[in-house]
Protein backbone atom coordinates (compact mmCIF):
# COMPACT_ATOMS: atom_id res chain seq x y z
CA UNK A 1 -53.58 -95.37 -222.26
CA UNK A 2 -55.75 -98.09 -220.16
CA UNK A 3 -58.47 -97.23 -222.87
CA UNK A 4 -56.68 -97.47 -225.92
CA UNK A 5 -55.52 -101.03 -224.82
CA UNK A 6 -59.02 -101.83 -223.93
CA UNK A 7 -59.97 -101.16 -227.17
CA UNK A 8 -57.40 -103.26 -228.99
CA UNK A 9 -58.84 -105.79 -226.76
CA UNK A 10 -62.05 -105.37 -227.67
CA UNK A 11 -61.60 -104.91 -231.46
CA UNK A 12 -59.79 -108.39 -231.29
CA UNK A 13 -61.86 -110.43 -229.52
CA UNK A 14 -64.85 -109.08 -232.42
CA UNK A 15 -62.81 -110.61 -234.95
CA UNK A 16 -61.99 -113.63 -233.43
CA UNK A 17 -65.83 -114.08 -232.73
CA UNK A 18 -66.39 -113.09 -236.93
CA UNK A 19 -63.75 -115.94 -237.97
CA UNK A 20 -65.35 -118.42 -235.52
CA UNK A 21 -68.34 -118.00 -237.05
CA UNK A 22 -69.12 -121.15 -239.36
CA UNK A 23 -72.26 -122.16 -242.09
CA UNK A 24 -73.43 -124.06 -240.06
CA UNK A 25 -72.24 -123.21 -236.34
CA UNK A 26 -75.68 -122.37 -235.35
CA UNK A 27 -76.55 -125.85 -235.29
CA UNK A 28 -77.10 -127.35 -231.54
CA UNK A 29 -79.40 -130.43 -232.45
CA UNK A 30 -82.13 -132.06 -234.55
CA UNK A 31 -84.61 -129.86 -233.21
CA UNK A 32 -86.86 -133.41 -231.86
CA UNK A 33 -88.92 -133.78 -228.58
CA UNK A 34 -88.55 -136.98 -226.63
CA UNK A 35 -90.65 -139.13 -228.41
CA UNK A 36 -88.18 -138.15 -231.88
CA UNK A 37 -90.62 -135.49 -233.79
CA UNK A 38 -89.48 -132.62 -235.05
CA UNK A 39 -90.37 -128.89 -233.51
CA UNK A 40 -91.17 -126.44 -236.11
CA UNK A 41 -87.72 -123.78 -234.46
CA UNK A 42 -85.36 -125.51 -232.19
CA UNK A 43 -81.73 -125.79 -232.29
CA UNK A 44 -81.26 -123.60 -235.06
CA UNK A 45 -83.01 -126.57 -237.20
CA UNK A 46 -85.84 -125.00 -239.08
CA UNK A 47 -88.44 -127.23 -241.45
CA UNK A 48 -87.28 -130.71 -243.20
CA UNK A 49 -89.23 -132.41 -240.82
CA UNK A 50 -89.64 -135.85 -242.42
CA UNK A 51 -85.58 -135.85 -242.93
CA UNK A 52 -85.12 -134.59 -239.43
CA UNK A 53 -87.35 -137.35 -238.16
CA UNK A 54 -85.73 -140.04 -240.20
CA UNK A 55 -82.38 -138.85 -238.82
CA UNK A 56 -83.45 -139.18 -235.18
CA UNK A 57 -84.32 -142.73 -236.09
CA UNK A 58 -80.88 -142.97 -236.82
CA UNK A 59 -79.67 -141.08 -233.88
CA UNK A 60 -81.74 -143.59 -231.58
CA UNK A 61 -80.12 -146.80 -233.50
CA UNK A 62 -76.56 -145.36 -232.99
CA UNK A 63 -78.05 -144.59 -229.60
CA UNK A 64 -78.55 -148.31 -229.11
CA UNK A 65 -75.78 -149.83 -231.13
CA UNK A 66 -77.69 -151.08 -233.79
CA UNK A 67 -76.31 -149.62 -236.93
CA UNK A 68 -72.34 -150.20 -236.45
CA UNK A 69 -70.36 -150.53 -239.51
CA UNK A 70 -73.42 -148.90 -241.75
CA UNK A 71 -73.41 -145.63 -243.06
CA UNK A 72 -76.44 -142.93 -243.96
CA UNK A 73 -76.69 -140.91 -246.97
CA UNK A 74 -78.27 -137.48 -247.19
CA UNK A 75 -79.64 -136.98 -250.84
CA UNK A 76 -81.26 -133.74 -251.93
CA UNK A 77 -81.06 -130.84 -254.07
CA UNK A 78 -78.33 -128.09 -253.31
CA UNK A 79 -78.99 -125.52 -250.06
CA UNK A 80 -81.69 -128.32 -248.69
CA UNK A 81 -80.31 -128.42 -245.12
CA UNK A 82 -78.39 -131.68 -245.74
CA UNK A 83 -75.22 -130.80 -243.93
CA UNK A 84 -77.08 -128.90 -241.66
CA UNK A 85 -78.86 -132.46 -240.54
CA UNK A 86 -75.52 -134.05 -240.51
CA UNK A 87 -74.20 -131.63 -237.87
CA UNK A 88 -77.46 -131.69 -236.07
CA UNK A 89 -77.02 -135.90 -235.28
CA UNK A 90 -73.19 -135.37 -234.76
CA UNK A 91 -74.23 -132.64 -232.40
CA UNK A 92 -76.92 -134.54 -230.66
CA UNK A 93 -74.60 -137.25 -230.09
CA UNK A 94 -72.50 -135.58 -227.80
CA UNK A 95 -69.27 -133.39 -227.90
CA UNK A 96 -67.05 -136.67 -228.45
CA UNK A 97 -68.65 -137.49 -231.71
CA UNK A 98 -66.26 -135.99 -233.96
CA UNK A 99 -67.87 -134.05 -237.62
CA UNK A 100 -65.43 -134.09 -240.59
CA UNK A 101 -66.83 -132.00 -243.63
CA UNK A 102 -64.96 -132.24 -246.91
CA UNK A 103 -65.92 -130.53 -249.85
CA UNK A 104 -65.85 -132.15 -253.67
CA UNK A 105 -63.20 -130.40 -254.59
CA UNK A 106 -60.94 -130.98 -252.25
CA UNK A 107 -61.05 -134.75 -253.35
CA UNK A 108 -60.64 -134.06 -257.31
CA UNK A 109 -57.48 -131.61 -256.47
CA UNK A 110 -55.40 -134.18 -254.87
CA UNK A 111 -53.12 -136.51 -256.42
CA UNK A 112 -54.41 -139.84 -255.17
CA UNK A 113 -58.17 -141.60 -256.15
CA UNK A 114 -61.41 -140.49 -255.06
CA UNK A 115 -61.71 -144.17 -252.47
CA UNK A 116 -58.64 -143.44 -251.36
CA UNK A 117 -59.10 -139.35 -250.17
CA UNK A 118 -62.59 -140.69 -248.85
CA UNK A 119 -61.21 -143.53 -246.85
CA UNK A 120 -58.51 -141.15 -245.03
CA UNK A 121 -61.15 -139.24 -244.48
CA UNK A 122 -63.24 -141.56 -242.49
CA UNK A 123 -59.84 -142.37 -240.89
CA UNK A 124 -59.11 -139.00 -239.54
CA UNK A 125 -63.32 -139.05 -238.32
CA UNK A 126 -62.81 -142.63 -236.34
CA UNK A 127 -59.59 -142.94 -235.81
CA UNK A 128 -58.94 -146.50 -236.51
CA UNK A 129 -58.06 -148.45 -239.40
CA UNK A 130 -60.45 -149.58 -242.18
CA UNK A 131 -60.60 -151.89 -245.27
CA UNK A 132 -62.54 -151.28 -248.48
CA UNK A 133 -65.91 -152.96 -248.75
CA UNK A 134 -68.09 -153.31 -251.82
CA UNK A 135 -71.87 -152.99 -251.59
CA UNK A 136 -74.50 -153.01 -254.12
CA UNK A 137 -76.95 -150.68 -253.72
CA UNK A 138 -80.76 -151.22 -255.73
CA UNK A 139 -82.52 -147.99 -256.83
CA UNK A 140 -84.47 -146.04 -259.27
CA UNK A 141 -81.86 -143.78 -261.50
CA UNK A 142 -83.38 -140.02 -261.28
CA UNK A 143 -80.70 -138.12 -262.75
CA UNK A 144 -77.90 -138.54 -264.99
CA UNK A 145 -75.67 -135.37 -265.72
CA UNK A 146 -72.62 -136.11 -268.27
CA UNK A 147 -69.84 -133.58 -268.66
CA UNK A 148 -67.47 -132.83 -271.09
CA UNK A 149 -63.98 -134.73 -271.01
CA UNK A 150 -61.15 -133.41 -268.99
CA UNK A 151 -58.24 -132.34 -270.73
CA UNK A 152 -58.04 -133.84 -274.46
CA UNK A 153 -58.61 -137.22 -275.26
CA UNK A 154 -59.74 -138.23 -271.89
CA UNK A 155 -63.28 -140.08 -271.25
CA UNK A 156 -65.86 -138.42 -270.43
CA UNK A 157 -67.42 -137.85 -267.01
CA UNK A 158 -70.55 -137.25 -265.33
CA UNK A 159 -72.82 -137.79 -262.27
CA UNK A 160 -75.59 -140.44 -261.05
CA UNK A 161 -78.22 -140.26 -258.58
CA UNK A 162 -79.61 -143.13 -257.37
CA UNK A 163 -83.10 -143.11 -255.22
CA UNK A 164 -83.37 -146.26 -253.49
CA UNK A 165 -86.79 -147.35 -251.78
CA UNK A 166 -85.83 -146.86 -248.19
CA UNK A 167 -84.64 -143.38 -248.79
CA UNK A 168 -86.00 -140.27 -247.03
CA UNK A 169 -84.57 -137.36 -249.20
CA UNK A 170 -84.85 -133.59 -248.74
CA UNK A 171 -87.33 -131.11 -250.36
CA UNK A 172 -86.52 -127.56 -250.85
CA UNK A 173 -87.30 -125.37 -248.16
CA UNK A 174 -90.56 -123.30 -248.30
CA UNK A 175 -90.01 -119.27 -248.26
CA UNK A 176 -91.53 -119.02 -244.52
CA UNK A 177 -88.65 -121.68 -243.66
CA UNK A 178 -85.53 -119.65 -245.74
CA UNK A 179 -87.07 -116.52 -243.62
CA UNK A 180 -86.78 -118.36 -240.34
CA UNK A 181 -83.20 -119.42 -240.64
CA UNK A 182 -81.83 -116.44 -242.30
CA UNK A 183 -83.41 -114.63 -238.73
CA UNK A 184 -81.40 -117.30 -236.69
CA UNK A 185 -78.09 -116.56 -238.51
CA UNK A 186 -78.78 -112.94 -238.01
CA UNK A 187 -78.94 -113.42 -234.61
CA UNK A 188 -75.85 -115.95 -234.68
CA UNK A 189 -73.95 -112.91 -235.86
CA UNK A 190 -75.04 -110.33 -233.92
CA UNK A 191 -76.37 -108.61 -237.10
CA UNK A 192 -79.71 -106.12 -236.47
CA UNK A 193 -81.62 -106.54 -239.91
CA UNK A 194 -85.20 -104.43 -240.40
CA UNK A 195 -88.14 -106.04 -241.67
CA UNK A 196 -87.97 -105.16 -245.61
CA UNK A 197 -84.16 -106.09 -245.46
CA UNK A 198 -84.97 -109.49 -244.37
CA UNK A 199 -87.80 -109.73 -247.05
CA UNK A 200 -85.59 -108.83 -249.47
CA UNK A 201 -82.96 -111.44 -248.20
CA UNK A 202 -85.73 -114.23 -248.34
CA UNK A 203 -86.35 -113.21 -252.05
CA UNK A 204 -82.94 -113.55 -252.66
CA UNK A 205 -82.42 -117.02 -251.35
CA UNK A 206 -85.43 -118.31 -252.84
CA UNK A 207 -83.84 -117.07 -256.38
CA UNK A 208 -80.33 -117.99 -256.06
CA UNK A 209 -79.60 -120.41 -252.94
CA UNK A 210 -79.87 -120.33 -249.42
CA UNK A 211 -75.71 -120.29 -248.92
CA UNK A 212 -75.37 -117.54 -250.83
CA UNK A 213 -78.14 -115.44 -249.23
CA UNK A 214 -76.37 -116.59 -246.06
CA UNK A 215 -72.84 -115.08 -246.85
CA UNK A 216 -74.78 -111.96 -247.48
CA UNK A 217 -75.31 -110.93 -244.41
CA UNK A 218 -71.57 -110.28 -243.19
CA UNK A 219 -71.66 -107.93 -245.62
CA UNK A 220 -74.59 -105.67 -245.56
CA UNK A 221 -73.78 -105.92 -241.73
CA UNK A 222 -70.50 -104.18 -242.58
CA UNK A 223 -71.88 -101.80 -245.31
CA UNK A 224 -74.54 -100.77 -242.60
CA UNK A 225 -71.82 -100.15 -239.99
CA UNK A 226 -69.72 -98.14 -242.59
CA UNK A 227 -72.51 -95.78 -242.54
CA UNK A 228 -72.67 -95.84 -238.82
CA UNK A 229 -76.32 -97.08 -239.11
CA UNK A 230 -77.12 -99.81 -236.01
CA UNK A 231 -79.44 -102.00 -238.52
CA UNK A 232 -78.61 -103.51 -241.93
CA UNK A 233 -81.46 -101.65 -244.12
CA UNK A 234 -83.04 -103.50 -247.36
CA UNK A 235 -81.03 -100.93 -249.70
CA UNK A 236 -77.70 -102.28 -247.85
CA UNK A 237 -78.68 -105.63 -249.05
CA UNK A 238 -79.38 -104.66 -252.29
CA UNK A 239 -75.96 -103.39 -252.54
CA UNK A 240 -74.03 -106.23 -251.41
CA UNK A 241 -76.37 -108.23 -254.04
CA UNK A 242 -75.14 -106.09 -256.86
CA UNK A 243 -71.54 -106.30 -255.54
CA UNK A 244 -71.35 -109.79 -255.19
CA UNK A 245 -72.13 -112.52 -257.37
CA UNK A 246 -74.24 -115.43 -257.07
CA UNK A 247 -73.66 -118.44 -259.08
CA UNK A 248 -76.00 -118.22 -262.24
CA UNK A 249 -74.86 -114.57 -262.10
CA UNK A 250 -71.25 -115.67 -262.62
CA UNK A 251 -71.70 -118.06 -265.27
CA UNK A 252 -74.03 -115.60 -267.70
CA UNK A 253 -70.70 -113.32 -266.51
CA UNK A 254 -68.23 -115.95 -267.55
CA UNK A 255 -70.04 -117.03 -270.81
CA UNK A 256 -71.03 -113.34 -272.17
CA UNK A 257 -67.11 -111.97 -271.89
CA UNK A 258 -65.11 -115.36 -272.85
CA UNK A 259 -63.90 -114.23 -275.21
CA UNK A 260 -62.01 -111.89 -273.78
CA UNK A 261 -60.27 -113.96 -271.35
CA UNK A 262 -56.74 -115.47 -271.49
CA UNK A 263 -56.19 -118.79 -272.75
CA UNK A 264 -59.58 -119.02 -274.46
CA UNK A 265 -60.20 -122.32 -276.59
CA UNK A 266 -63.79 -121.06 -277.51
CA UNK A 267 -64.88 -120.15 -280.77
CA UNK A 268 -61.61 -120.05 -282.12
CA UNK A 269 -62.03 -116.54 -283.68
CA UNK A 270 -58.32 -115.05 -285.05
CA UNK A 271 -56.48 -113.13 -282.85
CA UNK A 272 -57.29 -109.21 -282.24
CA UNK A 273 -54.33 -107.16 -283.27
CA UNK A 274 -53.28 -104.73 -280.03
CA UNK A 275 -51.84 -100.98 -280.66
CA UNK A 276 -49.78 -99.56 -277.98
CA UNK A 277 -49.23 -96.10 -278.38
CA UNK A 278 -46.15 -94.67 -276.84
């Protein structure tokens, strides 16, 4: 009886440690020496030096009180590490340095404006109150992405990014880099991966994105213990790959059977007639 409840025990406290388990939860620091430059492996931080660096700058002004009432912005391409240097300075700054993340959606889904979301945002992060300033900000325009309108009749929207001159952004992360950080959040979740699996991994993030490759490893971890195998082998990954999607996958899914989905406002082709035989 003593062992069953052990057990229990045991098979609960391995799925508290799975939920606790975040993105970006193997994240201790900014990975920098004393005299602020970067190590090539240290505190889960892996490559991005010259952001890395530039943060610690940062760090060491905050340090010293000589950026209050500023803010920093992180610009890079998607699955660049740029949350992942974010909770490296909030973690370097102590355990009372609180780290909101909010995703883009959550801001277009609720019912109030985008300033609005964003300012009770930086409320909940400072806890004190804080009135809207304007700024204007002097840069070279890089990309412009416009989308289609929302709903009928409505304007259309789209997306601008600005590179000013004192900006340090992010550059994609070399395949030796992906390979290093996919091996520390192996070891973050106590997931044994061979040599060919982890290959195969790396290829996939350096195809698709580095988030994605990331949230396969649960997975194949699972699909290797279903077999009662002790390391996640490369076919195991390869099986999780076909199983779940990444997101170019999705949307050649999405356009190719559109047609076939309810509500569809595509091509505007006449109804198919449906026979139900009794």
């Amino acid at each position: 009886m003593a062992s069953i409840a052990a057990a229990q025990v045991q098979e609960v406290r391995s799925i508290t440690r799975i939920e606790r388990i975040g993105a970006h939860s193997h994240i201790r620091g900014l990975g920098l020496d004393d005299s602020l430059e970067p190590r090539a492996v240290s505190q889960g931080m892996v490559g991005q030096k010259m952001a890395r660096k530039a943060a610690g700058v940062i760090l060491q002004m905050i340090r010293e009180g000589k950026i209050a009432g500023r803010a920093v912005l992180l610009a890079g391409q998607p699955g660049t590490g740029k949350t992942a240097i974010a909770m490296g300075l909030a973690q370097a700054l102590g355990p009372d340095t609180p780290f909101t993340s909010m995703a883009g959606s959550e801001i277009y889904s609720l019912e109030m404006s985008k300033t609005e979301a964003l300012t009770q945002a930086i409320r909940k992060s400072i806890g004190i109150r804080i009135k809207e300033e304007s700024e204007i900000i002097e840069g070279e325009v890089v990309e412009v992405v416009i989308e289609r309108a929302v709903g009928t009749g409505g304007a259309r929207v789209g997306r601008l990014t600005l590179k000013t001159t004192d900006m340090e952004t992010t550059t994609p992360y070399s395949q030796q880099e992906l390979k290093e950080i996919l091996n520390i959040r192996c070891e973050e979740e106590d997931c044994q991966m061979s040599g060919d699996a982890l290959t195969v991994l790396t290829r996939v993030a350096t195809e698709t994105s580095l988030r994605y490759a990331i949230q396969l490893i649960t997975t194949a971890s699972l699909v290797a213990k279903r077999r009662k195998a002790t390391e996640v082998s490369m076919e195991d990954v390869k099986k999780v790959y076909s199983l779940f999607l990444d997101e170019h996958r999705s949307e050649q899914f999405l356009k190719e059977y559109q047609d076939e989905f309810m509500f569809d406002d595509g091509a505007g082709d006449a109804p198919q007639q449906m026979e139900v035989s009794q």
